[in-house]
N, C-alpha and C. Protein backbone atom coordinates (compact mmCIF):
# COMPACT_ATOMS: atom_id res chain seq x y z
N UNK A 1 4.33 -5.23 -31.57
CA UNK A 1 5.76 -4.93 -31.52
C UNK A 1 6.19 -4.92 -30.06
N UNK A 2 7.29 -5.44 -29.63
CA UNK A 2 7.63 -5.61 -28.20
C UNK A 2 8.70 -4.62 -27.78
N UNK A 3 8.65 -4.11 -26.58
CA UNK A 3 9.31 -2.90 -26.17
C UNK A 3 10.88 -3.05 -26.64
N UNK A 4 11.81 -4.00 -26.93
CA UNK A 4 13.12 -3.98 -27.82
C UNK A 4 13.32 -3.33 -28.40
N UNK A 5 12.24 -3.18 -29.70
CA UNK A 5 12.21 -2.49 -31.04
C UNK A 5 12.08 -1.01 -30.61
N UNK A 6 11.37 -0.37 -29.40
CA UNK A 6 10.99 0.83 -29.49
C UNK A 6 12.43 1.51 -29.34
N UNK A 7 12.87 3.16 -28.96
CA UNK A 7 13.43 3.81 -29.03
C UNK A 7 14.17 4.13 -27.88
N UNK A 8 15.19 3.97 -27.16
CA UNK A 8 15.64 3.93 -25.94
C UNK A 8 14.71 4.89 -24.71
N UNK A 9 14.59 4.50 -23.62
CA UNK A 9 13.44 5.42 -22.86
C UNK A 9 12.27 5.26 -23.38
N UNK A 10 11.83 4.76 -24.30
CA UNK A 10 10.69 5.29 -24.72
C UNK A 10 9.25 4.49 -24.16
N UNK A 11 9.23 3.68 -23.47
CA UNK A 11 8.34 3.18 -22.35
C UNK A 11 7.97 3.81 -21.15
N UNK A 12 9.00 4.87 -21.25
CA UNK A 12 8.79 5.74 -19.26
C UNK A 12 7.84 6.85 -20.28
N UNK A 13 7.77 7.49 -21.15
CA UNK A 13 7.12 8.09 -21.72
C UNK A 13 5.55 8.42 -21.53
N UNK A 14 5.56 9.57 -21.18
CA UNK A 14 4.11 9.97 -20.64
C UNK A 14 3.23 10.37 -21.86
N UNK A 15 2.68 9.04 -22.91
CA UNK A 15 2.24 9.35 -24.04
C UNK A 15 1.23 8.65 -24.18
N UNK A 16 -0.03 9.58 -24.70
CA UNK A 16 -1.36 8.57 -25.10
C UNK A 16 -1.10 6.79 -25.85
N UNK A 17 -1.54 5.99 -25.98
CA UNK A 17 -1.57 4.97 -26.62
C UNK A 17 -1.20 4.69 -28.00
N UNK A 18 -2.25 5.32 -28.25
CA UNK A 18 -1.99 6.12 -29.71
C UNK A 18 -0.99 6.14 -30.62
N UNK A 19 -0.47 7.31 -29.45
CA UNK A 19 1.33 7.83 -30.45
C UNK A 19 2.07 6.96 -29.79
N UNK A 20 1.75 6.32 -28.87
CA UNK A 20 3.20 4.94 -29.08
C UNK A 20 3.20 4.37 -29.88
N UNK A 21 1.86 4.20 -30.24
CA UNK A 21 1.73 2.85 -31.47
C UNK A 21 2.60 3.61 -32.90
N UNK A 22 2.20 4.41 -32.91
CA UNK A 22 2.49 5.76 -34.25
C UNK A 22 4.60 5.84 -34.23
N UNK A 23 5.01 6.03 -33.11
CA UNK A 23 6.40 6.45 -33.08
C UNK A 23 7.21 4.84 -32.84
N UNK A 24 6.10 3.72 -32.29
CA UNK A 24 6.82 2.51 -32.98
C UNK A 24 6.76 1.84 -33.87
N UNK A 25 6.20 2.26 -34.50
CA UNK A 25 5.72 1.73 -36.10
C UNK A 25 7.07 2.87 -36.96
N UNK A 26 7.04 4.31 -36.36
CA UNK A 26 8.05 5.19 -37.20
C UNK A 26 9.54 4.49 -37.30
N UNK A 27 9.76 3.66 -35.99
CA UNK A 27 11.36 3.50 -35.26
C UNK A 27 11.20 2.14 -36.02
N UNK A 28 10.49 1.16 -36.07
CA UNK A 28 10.65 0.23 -36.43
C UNK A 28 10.99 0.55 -38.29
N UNK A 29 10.24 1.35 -38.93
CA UNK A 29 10.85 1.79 -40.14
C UNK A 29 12.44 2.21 -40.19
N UNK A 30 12.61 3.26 -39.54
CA UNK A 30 13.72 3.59 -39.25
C UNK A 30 14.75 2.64 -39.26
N UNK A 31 14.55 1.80 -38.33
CA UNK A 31 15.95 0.86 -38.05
C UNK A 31 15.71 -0.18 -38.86
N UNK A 32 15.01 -0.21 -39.68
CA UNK A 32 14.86 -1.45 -40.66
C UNK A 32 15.40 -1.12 -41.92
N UNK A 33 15.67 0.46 -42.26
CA UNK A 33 16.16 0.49 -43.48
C UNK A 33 15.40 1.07 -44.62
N UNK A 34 14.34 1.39 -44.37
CA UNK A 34 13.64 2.07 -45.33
C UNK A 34 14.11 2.76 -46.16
N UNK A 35 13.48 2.71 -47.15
CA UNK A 35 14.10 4.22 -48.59
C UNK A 35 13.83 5.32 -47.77
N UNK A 36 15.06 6.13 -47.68
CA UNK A 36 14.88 7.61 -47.14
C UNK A 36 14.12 7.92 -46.40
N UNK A 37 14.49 6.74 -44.97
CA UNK A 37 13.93 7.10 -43.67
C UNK A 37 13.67 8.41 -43.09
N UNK A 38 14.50 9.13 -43.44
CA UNK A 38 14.12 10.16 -43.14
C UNK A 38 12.83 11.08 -43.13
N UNK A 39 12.63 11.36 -44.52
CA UNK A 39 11.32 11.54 -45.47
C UNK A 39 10.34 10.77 -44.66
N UNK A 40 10.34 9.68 -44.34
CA UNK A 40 9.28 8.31 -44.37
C UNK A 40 8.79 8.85 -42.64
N UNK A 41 9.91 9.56 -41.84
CA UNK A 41 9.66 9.41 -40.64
C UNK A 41 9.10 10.92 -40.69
N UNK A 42 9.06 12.10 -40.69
CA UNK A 42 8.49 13.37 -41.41
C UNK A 42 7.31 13.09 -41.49
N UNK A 43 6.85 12.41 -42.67
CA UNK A 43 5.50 12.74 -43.57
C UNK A 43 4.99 11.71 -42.05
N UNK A 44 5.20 10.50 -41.50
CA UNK A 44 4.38 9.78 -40.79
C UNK A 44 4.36 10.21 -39.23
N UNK A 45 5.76 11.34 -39.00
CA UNK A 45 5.02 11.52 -37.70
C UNK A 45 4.25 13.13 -38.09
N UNK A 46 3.90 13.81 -39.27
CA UNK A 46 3.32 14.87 -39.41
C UNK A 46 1.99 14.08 -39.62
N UNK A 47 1.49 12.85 -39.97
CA UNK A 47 0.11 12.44 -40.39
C UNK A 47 -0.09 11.71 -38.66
N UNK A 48 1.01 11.55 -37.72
CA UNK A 48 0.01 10.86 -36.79
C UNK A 48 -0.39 12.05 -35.44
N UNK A 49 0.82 13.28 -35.60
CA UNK A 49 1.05 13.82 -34.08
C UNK A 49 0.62 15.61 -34.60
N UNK A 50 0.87 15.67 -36.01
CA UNK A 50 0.69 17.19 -36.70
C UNK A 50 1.83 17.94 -36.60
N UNK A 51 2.85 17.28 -36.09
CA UNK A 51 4.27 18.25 -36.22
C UNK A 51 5.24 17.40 -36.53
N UNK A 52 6.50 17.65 -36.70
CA UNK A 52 7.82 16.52 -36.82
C UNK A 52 8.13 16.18 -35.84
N UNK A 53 9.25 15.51 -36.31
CA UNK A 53 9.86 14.23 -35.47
C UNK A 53 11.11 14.66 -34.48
N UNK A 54 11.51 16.31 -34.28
CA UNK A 54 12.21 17.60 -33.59
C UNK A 54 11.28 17.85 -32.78
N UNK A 55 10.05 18.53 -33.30
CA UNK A 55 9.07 18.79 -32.24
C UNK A 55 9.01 17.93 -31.12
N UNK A 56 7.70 16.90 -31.81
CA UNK A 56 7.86 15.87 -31.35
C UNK A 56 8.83 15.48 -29.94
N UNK A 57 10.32 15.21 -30.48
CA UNK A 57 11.15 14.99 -29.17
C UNK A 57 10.61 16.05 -28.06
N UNK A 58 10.90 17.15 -28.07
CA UNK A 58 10.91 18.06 -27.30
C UNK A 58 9.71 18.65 -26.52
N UNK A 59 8.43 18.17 -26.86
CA UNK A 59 7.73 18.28 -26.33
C UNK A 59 7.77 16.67 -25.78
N UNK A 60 7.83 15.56 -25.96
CA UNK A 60 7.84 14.43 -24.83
C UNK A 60 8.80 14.80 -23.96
N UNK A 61 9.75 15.81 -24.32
CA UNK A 61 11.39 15.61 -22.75
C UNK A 61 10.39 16.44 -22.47
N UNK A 62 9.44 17.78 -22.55
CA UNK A 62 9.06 18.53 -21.74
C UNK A 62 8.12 18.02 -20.49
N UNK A 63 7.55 16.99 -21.67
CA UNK A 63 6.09 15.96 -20.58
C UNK A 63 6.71 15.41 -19.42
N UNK A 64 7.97 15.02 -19.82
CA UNK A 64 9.00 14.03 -19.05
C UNK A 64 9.58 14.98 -17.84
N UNK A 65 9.50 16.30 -18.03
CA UNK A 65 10.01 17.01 -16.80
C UNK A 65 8.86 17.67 -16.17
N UNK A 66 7.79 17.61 -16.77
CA UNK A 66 6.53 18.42 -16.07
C UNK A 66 5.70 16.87 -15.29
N UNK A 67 6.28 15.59 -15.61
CA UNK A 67 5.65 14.63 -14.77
C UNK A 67 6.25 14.28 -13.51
N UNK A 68 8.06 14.53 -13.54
CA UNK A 68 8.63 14.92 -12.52
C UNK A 68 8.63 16.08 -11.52
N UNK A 69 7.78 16.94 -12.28
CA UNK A 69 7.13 18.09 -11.08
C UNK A 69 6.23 17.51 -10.38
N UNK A 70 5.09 16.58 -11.18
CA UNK A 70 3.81 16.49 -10.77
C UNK A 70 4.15 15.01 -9.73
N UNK A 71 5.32 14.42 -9.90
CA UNK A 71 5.52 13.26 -9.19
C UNK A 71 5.62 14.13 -7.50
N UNK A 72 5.85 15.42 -7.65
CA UNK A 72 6.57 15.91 -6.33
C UNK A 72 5.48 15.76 -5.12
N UNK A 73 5.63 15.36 -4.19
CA UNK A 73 5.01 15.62 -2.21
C UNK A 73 4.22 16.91 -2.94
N UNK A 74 2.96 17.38 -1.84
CA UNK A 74 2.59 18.20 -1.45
C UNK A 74 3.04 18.71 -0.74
N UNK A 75 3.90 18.35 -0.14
CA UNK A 75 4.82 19.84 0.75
C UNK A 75 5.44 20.51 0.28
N UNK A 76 5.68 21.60 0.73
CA UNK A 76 6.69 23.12 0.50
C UNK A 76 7.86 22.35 0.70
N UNK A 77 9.12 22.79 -0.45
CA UNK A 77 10.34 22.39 -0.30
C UNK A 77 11.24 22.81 -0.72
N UNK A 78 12.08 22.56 -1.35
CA UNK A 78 13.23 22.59 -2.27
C UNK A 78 13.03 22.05 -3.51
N UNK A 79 13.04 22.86 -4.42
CA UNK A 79 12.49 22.01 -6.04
C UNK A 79 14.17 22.18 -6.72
N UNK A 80 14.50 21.33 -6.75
CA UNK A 80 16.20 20.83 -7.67
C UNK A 80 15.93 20.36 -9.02
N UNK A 81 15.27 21.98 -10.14
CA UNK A 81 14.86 21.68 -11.26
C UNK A 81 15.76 20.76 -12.06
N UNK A 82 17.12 21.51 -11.79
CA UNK A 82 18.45 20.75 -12.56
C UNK A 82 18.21 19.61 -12.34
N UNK A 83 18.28 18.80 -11.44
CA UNK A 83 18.04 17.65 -11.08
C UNK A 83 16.92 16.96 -12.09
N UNK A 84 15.93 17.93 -12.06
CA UNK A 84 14.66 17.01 -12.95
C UNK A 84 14.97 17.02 -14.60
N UNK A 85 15.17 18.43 -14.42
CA UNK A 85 15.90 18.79 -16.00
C UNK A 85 17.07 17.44 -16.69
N UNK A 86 17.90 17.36 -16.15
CA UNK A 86 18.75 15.97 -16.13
C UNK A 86 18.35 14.57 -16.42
N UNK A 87 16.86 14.80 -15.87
CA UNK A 87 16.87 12.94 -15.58
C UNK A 87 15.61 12.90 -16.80
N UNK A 88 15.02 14.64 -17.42
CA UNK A 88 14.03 14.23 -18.52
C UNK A 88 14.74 14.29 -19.96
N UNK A 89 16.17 14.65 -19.47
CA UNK A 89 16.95 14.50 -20.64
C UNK A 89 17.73 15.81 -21.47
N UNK A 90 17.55 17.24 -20.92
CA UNK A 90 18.11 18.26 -20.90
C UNK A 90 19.78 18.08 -20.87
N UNK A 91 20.33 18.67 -21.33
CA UNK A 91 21.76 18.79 -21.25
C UNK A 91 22.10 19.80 -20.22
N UNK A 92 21.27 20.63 -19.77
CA UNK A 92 21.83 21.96 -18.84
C UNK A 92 20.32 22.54 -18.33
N UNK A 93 20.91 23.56 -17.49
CA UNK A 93 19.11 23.70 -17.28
C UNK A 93 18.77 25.02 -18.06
N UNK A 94 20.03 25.76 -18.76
CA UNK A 94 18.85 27.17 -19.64
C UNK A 94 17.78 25.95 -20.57
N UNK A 95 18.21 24.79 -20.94
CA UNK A 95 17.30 24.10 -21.93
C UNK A 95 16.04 24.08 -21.24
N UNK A 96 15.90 23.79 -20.67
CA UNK A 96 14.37 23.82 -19.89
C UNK A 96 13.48 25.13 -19.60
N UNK A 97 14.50 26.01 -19.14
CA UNK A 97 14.24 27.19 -19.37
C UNK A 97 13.41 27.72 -20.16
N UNK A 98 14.50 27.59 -21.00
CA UNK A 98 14.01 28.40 -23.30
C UNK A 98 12.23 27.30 -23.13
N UNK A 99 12.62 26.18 -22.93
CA UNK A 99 11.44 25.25 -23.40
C UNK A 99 10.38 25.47 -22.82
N UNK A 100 10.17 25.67 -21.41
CA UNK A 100 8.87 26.04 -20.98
C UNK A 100 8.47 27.42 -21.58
N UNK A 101 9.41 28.12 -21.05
CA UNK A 101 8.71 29.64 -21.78
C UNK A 101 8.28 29.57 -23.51
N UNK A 102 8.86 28.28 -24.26
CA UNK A 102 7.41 28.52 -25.26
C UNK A 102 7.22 27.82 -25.52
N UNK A 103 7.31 26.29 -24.82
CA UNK A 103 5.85 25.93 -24.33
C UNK A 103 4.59 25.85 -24.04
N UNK A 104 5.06 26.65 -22.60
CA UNK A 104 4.40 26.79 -21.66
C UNK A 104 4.16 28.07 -21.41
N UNK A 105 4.86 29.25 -21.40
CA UNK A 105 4.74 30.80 -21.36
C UNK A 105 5.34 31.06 -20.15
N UNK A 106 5.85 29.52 -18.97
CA UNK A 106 6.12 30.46 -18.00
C UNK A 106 7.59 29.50 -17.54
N UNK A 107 8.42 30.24 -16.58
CA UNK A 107 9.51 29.69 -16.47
C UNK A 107 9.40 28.49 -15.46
N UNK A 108 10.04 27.81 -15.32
CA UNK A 108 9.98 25.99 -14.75
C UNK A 108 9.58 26.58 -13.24
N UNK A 109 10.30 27.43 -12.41
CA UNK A 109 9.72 27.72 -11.16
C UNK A 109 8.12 27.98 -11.12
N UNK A 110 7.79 28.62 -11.88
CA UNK A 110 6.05 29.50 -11.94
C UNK A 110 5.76 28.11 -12.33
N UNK A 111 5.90 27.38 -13.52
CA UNK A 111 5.19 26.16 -13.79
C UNK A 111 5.01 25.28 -12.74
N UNK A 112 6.23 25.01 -11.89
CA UNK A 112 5.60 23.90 -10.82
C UNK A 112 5.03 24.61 -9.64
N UNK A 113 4.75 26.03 -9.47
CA UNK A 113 3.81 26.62 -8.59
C UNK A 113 2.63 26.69 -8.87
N UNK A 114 2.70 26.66 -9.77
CA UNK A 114 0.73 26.63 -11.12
C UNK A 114 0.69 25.30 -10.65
N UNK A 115 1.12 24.28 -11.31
CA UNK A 115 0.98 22.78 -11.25
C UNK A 115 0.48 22.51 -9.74
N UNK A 116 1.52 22.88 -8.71
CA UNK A 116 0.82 22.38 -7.23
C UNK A 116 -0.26 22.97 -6.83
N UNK A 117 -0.03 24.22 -7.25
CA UNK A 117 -1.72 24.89 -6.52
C UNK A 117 -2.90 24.08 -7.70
N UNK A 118 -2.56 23.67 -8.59
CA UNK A 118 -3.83 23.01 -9.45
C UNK A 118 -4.22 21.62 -8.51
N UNK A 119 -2.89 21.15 -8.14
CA UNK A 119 -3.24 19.86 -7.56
C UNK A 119 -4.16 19.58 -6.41
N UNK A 120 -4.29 21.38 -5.41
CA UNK A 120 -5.20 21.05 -4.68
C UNK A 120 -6.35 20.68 -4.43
């Protein structure tokens, strides 16, 4: 299947092999019309990923803003979460917020201070 068919963004996606293959095989159902795509997209992303197709989203925008931490310099700086929050697809930044803390357990500042000191 050639990147057309997939799901807008969904090539910058920081995702095993795997579940690309899995969520373009889902989208290609989807936009083709299936009996009660809906249903069809459920039961197949609960048999490829173990959660739905809500989850799912929200943990890839999370990957998508925790790879924009990890893209950051090793230097001490200015971290413009909003900024990252924005470009992984958040509408505002409490969304990122709510999402790391259960996630992740900790708020987006502590996360990219964990993250850099890991990087050393």
């Amino acid at each position: 299947m050639d990147a057309r068919a997939w799901p807008p963004g969904y090539t910058e996606w920081p995702a095993p092999a795997a579940l690309r293959g899995a969520v373009a095989c889902l989208w290609a159902q989807v936009t083709t019309g299936a009996d009660r795509p809906g249903l069809v997209l459920r039961r197949r992303c609960h048999a490829a990923v173990g959660y739905g197709p809500k989850t799912l989203q929200r943990v890839l925008r999370f990957r998508r803003f925790v790879s924009r931490i990890d893209a950051l310099p090793q230097s001490p700086g200015v971290l413009d979460l909003a900024a990252f929050a924005a470009e992984a697809g958040y509408a505002d930044q409490a969304h990122p917020t709510r999402e790391c803390g259960k996630l992740s357990g900790l708020t987006p500042a502590a996360l990219a201070r964990q993250r850099s000191l890991e990087r050393r």
